[in-house]
Protein backbone atom coordinates (compact mmCIF):
# COMPACT_ATOMS: atom_id res chain seq x y z
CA UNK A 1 0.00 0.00 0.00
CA UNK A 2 0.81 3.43 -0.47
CA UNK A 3 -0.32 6.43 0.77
CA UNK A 4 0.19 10.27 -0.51
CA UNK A 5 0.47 13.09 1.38
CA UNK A 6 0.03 17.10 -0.13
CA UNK A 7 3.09 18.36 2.43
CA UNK A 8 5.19 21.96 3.03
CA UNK A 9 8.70 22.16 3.33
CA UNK A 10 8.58 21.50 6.95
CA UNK A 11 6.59 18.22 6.35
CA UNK A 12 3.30 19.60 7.59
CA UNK A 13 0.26 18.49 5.62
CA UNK A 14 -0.59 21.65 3.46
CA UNK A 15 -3.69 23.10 4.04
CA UNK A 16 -5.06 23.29 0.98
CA UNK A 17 -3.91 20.78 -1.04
CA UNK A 18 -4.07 22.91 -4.37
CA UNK A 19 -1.26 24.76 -2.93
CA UNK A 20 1.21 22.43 -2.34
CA UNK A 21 4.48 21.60 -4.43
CA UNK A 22 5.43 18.03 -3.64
CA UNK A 23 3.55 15.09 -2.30
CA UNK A 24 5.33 13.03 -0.02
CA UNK A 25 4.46 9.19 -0.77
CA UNK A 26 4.67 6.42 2.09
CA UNK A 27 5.05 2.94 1.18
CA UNK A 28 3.58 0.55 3.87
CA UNK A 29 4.31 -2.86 4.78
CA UNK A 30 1.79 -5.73 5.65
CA UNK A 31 2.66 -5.18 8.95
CA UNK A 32 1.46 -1.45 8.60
CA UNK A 33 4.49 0.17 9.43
CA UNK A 34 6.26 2.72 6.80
CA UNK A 35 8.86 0.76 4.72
CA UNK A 36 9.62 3.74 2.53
CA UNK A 37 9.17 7.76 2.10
CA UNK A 38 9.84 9.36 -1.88
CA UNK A 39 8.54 12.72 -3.20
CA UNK A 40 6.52 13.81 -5.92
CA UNK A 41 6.72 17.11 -7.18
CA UNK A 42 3.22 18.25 -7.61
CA UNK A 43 1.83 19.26 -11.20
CA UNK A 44 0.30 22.91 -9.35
CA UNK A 45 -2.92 23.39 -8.66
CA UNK A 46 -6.14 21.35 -7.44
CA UNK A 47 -6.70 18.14 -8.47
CA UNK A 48 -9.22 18.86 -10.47
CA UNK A 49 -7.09 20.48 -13.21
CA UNK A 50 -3.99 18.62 -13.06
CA UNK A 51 -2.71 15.10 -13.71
CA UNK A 52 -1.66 14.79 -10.11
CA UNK A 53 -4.70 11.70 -9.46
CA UNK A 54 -3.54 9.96 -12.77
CA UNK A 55 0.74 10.68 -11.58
CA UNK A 56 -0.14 8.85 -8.05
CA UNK A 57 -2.40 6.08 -9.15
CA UNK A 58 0.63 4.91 -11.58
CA UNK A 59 2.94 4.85 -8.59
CA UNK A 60 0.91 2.73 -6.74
CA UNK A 61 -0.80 5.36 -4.18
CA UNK A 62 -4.43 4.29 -2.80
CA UNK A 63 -5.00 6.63 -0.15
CA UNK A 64 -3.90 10.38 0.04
CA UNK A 65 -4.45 12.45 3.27
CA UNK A 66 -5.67 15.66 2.89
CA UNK A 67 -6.78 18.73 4.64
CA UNK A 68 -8.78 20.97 2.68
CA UNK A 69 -10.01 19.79 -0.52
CA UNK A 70 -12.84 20.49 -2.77
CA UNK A 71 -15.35 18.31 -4.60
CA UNK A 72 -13.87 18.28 -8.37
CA UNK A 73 -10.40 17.17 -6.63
CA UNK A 74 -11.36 14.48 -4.38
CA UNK A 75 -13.64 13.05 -7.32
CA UNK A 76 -10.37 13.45 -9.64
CA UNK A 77 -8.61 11.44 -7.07
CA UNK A 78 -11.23 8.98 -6.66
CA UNK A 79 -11.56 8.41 -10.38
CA UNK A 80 -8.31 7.40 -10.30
CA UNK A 81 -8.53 4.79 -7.59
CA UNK A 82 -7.33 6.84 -4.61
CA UNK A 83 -9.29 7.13 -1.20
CA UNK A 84 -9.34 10.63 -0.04
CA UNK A 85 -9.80 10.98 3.57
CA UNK A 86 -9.92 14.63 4.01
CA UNK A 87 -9.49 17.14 7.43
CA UNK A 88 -5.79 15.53 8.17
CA UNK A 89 -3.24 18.35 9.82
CA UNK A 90 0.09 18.19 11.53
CA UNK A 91 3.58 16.69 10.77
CA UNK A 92 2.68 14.00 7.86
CA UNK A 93 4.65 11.41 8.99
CA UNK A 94 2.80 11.25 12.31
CA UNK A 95 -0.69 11.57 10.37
CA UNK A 96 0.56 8.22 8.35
CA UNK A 97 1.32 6.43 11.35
CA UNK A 98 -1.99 7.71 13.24
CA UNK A 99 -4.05 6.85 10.02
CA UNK A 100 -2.10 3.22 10.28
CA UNK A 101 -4.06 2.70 13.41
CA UNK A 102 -7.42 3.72 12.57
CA UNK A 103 -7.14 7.23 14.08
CA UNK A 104 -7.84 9.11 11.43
CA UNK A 105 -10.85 9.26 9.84
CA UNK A 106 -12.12 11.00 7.02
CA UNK A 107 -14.22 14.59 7.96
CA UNK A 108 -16.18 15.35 4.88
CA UNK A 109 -15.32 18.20 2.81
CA UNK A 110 -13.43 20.78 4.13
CA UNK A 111 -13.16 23.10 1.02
CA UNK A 112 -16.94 23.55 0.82
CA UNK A 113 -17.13 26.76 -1.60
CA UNK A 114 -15.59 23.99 -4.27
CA UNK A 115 -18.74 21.94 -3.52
CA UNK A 116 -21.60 23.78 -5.66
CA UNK A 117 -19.49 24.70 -8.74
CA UNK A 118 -21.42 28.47 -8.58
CA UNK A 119 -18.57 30.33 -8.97
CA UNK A 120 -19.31 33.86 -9.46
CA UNK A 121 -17.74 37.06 -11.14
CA UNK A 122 -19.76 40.12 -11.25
CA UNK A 123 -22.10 38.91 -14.19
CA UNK A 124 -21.95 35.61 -15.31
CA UNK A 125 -21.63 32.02 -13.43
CA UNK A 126 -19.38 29.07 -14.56
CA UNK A 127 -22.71 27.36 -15.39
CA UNK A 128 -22.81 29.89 -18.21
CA UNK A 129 -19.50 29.89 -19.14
CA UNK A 130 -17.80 26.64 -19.66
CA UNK A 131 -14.19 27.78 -18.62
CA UNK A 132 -12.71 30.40 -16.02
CA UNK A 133 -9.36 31.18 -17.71
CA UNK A 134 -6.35 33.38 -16.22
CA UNK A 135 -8.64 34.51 -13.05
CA UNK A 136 -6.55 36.89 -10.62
CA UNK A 137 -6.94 36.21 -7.15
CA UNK A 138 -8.71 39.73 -6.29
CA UNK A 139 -11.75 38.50 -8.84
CA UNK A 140 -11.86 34.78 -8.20
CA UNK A 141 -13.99 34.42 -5.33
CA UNK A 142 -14.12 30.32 -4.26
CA UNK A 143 -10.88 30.58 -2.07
CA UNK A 144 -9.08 28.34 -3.92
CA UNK A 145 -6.70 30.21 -4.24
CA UNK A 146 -5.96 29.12 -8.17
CA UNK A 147 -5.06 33.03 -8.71
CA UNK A 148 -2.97 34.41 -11.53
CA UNK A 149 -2.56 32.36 -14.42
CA UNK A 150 -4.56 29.62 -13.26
CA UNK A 151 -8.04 27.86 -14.53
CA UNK A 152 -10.68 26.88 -12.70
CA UNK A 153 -12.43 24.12 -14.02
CA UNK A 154 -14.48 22.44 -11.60
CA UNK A 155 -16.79 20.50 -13.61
């Protein structure tokens, strides 16, 4: 088994996984103890727009550990094959190991504006408009915080 975790520089689980740069993957033994720790550089953004489910699935990763993630990500993931169990914070390491236990469970979405896909500007809704492209950060208004340069396709 392996399990994926969206992680800072200071191996604390990011806390919205759209924002982190590298994944930090734990392989587990049948004895459910870590065996071995790689990194993945992330492909930017929410799983919803990037290849990020597709990357971990081909490296053998069922299970990632999140803390804030939004709808169109955690059903990219699980498309793929990967369990998201979502609300996770701390050091990841420890998260792994407290997950290993049965400690962690998952909490339901914790990115809720990425739930109802009614993103607005000030006249038109995604439903509209099939594609939010190059949105700055002082317009975008679901907190993901895709900003400059970014899409936002949560469909």
């Amino acid at each position: 088994m392996k399990i994926a975790v969206p992680v800072s520089k200071e191996n604390q689980i990011e806390g919205h996984i759209g924002n982190t740069e590298f994944y930090t993957v734990f392989t587990i033994s049948d004895k459910k103890e870590i065996e071995g720790i790689s990194t993945l550089k992330s492909s930017g953004g929410c799983g919803c727009n990037t290849d990020i489910a597709d990357n971990l699935a081909s490296d053998g990763v069922t299970v990632v550990l999140a803390a804030g993630i939004g709808g169109g990500s955690t059903k990219a993931f699980n498309k793929s094959g990967i369990n998201v169990i979502r609300g996770c914070s701390g050091d990841a390491t420890e998260t792994v190991k407290l997950y290993l236990t049965g400690s962690i469970e998952d909490k339901g979405s914790s990115c809720e504006k990425h739930q109802s896909h009614n993103h607005h500007d000030d006249h038109h809704s995604v439903n509209q408009i099939p594609e939010i492209v190059s949105i700055q950060k002082s317009t975008h208004q679901c907190g993901c915080g895709h900003g400059s340069g970014s899409s936002c396709n949560h469909n």
